[in-house]
C-alpha atoms as a PDB file:
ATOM      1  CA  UNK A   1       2.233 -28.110 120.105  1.00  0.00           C
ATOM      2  CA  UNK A   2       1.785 -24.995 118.921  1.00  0.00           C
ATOM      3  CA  UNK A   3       2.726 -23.998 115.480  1.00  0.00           C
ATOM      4  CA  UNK A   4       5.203 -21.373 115.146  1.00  0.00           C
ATOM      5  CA  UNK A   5       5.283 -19.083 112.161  1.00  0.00           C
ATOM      6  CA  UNK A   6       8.715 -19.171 110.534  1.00  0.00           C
ATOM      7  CA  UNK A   7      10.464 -16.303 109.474  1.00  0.00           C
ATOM      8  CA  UNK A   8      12.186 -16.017 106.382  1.00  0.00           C
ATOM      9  CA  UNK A   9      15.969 -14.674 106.976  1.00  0.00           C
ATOM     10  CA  UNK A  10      16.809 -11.493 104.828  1.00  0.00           C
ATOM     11  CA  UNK A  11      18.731 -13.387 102.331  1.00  0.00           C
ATOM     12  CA  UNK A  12      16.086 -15.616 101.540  1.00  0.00           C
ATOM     13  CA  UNK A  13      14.041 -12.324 101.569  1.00  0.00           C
ATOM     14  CA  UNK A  14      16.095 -10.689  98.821  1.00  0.00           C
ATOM     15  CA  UNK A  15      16.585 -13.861  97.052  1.00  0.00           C
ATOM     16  CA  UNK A  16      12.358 -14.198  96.860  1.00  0.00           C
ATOM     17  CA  UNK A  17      12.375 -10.183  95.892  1.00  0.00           C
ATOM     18  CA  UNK A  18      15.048 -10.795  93.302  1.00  0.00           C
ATOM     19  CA  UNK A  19      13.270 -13.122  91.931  1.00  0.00           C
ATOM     20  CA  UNK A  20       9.702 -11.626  91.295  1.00  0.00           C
ATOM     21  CA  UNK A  21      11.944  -8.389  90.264  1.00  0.00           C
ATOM     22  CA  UNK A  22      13.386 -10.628  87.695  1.00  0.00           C
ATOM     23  CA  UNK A  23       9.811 -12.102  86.545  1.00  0.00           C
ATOM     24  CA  UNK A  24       8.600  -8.528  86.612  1.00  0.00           C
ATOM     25  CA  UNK A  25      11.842  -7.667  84.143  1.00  0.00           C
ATOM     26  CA  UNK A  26      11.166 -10.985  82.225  1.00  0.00           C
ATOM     27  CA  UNK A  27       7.532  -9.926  81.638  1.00  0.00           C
ATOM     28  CA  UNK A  28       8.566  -6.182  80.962  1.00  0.00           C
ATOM     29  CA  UNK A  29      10.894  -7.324  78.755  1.00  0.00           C
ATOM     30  CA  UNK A  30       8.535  -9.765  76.493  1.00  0.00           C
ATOM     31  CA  UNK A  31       5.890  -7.075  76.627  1.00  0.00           C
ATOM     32  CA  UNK A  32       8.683  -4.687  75.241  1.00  0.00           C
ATOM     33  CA  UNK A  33       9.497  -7.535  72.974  1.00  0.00           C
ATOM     34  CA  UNK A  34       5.809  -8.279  71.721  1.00  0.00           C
ATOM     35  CA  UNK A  35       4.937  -4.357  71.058  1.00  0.00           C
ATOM     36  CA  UNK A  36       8.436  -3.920  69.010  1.00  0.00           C
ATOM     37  CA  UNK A  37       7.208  -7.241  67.310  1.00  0.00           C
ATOM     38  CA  UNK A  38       3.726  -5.479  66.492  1.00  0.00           C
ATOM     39  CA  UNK A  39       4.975  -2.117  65.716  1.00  0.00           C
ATOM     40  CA  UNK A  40       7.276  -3.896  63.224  1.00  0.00           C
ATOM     41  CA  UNK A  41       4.422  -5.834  62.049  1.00  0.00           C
ATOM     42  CA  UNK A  42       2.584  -2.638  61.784  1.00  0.00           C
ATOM     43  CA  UNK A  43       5.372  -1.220  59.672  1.00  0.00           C
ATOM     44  CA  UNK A  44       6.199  -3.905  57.305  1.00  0.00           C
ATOM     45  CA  UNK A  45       2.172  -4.376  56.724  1.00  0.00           C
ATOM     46  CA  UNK A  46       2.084  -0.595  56.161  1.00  0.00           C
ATOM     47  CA  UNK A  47       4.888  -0.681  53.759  1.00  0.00           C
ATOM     48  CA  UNK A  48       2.822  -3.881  52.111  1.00  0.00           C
ATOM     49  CA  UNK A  49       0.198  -1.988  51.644  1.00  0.00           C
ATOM     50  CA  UNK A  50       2.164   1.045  50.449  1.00  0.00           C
ATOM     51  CA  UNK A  51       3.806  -1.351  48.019  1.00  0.00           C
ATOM     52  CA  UNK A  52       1.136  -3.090  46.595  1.00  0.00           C
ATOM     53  CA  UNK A  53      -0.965   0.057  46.269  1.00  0.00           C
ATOM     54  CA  UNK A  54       2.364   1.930  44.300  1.00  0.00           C
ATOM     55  CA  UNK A  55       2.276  -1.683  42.172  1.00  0.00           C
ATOM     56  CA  UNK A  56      -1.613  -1.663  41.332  1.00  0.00           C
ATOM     57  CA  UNK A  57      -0.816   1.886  40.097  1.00  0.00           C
ATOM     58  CA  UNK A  58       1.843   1.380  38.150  1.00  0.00           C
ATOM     59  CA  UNK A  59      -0.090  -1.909  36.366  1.00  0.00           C
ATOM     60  CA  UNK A  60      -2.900   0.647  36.541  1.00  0.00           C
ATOM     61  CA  UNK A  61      -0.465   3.409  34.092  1.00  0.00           C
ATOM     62  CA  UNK A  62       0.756   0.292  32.341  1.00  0.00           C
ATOM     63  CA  UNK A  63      -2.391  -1.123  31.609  1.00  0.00           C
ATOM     64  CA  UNK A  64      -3.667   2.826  30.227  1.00  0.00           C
ATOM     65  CA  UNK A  65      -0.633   3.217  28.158  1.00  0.00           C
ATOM     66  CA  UNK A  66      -1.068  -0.304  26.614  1.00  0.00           C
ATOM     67  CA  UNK A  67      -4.796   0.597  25.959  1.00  0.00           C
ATOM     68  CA  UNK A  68      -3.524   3.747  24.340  1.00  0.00           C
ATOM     69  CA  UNK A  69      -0.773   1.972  22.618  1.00  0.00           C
ATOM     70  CA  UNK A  70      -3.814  -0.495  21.163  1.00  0.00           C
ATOM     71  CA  UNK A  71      -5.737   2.319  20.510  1.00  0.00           C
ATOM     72  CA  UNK A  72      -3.261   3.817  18.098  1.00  0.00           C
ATOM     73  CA  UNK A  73      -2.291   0.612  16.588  1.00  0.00           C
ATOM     74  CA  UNK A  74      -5.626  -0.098  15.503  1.00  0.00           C
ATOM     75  CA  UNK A  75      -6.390   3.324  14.036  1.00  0.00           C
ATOM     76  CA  UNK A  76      -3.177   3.447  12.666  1.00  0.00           C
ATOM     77  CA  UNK A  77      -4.293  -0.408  11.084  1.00  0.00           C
ATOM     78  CA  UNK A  78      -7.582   0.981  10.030  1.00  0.00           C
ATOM     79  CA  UNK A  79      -5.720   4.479   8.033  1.00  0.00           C
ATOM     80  CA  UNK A  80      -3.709   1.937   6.440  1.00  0.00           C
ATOM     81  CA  UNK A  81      -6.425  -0.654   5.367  1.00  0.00           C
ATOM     82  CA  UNK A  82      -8.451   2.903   3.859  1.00  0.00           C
ATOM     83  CA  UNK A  83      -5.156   4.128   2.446  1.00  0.00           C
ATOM     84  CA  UNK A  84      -4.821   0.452   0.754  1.00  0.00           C
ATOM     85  CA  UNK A  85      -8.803   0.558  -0.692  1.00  0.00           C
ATOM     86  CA  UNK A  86      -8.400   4.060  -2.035  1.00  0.00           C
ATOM     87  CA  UNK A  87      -4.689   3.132  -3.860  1.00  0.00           C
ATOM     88  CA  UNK A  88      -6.790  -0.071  -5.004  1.00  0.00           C
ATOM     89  CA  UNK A  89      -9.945   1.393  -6.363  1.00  0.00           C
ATOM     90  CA  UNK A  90      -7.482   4.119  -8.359  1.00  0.00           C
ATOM     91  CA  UNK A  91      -5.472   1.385  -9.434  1.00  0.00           C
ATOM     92  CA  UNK A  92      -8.693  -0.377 -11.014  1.00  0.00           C
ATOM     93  CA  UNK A  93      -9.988   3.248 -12.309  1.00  0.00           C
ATOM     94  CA  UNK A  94      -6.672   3.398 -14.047  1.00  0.00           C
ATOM     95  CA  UNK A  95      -6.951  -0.475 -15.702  1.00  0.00           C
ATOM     96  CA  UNK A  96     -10.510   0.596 -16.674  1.00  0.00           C
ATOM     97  CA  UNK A  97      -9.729   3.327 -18.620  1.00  0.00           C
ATOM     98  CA  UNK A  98      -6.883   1.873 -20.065  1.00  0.00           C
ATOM     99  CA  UNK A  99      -8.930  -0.682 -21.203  1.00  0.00           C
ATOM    100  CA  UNK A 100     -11.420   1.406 -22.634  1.00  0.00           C
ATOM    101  CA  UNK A 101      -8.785   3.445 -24.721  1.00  0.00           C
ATOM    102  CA  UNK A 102      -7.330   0.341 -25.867  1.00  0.00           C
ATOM    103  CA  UNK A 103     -10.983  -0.635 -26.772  1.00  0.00           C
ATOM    104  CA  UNK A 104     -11.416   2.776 -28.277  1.00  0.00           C
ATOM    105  CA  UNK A 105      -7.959   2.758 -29.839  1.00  0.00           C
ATOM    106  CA  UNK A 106      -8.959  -1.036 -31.681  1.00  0.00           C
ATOM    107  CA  UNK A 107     -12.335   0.007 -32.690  1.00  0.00           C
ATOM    108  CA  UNK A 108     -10.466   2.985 -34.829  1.00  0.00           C
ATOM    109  CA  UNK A 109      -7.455   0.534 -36.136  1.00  0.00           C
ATOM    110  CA  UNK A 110     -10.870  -1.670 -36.688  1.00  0.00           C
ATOM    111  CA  UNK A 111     -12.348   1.308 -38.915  1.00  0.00           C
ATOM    112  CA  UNK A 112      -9.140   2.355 -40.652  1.00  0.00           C
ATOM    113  CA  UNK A 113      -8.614  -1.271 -41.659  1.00  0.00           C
ATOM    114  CA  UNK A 114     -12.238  -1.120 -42.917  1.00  0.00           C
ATOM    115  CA  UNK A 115     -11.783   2.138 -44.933  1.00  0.00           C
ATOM    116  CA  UNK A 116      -8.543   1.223 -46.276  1.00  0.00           C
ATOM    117  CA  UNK A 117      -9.550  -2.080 -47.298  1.00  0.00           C
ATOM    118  CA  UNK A 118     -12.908  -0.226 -48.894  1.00  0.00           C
ATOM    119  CA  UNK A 119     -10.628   2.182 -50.462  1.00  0.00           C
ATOM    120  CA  UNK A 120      -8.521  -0.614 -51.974  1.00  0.00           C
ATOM    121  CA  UNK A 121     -11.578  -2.405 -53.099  1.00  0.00           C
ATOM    122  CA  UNK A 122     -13.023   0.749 -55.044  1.00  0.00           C
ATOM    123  CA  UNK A 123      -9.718   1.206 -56.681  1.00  0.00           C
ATOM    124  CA  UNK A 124      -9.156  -2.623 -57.519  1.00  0.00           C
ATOM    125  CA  UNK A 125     -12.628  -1.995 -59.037  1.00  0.00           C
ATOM    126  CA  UNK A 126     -11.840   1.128 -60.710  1.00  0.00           C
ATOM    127  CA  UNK A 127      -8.621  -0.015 -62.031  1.00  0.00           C
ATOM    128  CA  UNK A 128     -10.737  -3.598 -63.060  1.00  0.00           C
ATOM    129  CA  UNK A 129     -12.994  -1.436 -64.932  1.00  0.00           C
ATOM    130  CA  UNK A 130     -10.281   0.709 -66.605  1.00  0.00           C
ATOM    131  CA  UNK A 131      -8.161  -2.647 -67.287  1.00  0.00           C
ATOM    132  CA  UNK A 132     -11.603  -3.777 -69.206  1.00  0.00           C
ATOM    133  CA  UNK A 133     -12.224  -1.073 -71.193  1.00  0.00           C
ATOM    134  CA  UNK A 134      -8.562  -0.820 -72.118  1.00  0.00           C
ATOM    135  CA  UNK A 135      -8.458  -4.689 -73.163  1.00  0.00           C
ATOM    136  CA  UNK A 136     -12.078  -4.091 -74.823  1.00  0.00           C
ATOM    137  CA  UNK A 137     -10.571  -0.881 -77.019  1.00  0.00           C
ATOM    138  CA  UNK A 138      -7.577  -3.229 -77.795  1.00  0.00           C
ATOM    139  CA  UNK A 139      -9.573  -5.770 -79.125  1.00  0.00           C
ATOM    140  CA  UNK A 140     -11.221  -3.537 -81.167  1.00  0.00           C
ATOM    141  CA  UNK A 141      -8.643  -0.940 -81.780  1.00  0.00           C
ATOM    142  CA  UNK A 142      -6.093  -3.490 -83.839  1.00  0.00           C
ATOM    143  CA  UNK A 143      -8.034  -2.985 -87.026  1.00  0.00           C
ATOM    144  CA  UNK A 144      -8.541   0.373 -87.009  1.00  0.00           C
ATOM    145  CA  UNK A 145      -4.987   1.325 -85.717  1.00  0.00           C
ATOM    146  CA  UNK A 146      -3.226  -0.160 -89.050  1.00  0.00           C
ATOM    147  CA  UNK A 147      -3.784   3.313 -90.923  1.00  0.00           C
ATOM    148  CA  UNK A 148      -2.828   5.289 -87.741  1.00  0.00           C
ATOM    149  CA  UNK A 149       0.595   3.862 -87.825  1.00  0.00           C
ATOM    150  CA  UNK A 150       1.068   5.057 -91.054  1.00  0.00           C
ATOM    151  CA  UNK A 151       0.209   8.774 -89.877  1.00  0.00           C
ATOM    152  CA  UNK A 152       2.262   9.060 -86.569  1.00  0.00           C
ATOM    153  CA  UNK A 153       4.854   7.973 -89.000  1.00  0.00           C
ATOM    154  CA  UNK A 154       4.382  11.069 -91.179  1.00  0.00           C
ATOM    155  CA  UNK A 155       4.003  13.171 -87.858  1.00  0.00           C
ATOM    156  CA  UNK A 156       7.175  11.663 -85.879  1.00  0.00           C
ATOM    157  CA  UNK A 157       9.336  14.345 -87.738  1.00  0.00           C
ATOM    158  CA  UNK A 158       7.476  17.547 -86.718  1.00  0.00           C
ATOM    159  CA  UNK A 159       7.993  15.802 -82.963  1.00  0.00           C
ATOM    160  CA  UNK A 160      11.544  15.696 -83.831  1.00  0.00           C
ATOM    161  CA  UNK A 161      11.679  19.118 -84.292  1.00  0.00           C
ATOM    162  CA  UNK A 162       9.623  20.482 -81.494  1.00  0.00           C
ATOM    163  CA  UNK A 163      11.985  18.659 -79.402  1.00  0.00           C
ATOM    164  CA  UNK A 164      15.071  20.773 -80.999  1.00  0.00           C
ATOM    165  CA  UNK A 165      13.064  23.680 -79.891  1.00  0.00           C
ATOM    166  CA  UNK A 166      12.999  22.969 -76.379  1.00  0.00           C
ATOM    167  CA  UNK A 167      16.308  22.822 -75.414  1.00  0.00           C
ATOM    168  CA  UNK A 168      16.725  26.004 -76.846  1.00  0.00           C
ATOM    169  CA  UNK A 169      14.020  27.270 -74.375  1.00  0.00           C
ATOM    170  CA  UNK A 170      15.421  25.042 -71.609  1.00  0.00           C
ATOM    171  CA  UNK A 171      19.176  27.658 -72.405  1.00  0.00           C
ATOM    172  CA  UNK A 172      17.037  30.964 -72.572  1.00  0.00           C
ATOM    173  CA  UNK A 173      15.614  29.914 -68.979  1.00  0.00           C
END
């Protein structure tokens, strides 16, 4: 027996060619598929990357106007504390030498009271001494006084008439 070589019949023909057309469209179409899938990939990783690039600049800004923002604090911290030394050393200036006048102002009251109390001595002394002498020419004057009563008595009317004269004086005024 010989073996015969079957041939296909044109519908089975078509049907095979249909059929690899529609693998070669099924592979087309995943290929089509797979290279919009990696373009998009492409894309969104490009937009990623455009993304996280606009973010690190942005914390980048951020971070520099923080910084500055420190920067300013602390100066403006530092004025402040110098400001604070410089109202606190005038403050103490100002208790010194308010305690110094009030020193110097005591010391005088201190002196005055000295001198006055001196002065009050010198005439407690001085009116002592003049107390003494007038108690001393008392004791001594009784006996001798006796006789000068009896002459003031004798003057007392020539007083008596100087004192007529004077308010004539006192009218011619």
């Amino acid at each position: 027996m010989a073996t015969r070589k079957l041939k296909k019949s044109e519908m089975a023909q078509a049907a095979d060619s249909l059929a690899e057309a529609a693998q070669h469209v099924g592979q087309a179409v995943s290929q089509k598929l797979d290279q919009v899938g990696s373009a998009a990939s492409a894309e969104i990783a490009k937009a990623k990357t455009a993304a996280l690039k606009k973010r690190d600049q942005l914390a980048n800004k951020l971070e520099g106007m923080l910084k500055k923002a420190e920067a300013r604090v602390k100066k403006a911290m530092a004025d402040a504390e110098k400001q604070v030394a410089v109202a606190k050393r005038k403050g103490e200036q100002k208790v010194k030498a308010a305690q110094k006048k009030l020193a110097a102002a005591q010391a005088a009251a201190e002196r005055k009271a000295k001198a006055a109390a001196k002065a009050v001595e010198k005439e407690a002394a001085a009116l002592k001494k003049a107390a003494a002498k007038k108690l001393g020419a008392a004791k001594k004057a009784p006996a001798k006084k006796a006789p000068a009563k009896k002459a003031a008595a004798k003057k007392a009317p020539a007083k008596k008439a100087a004192a007529k004269k004077a308010p004539a004086k006192k009218a011619a005024a």
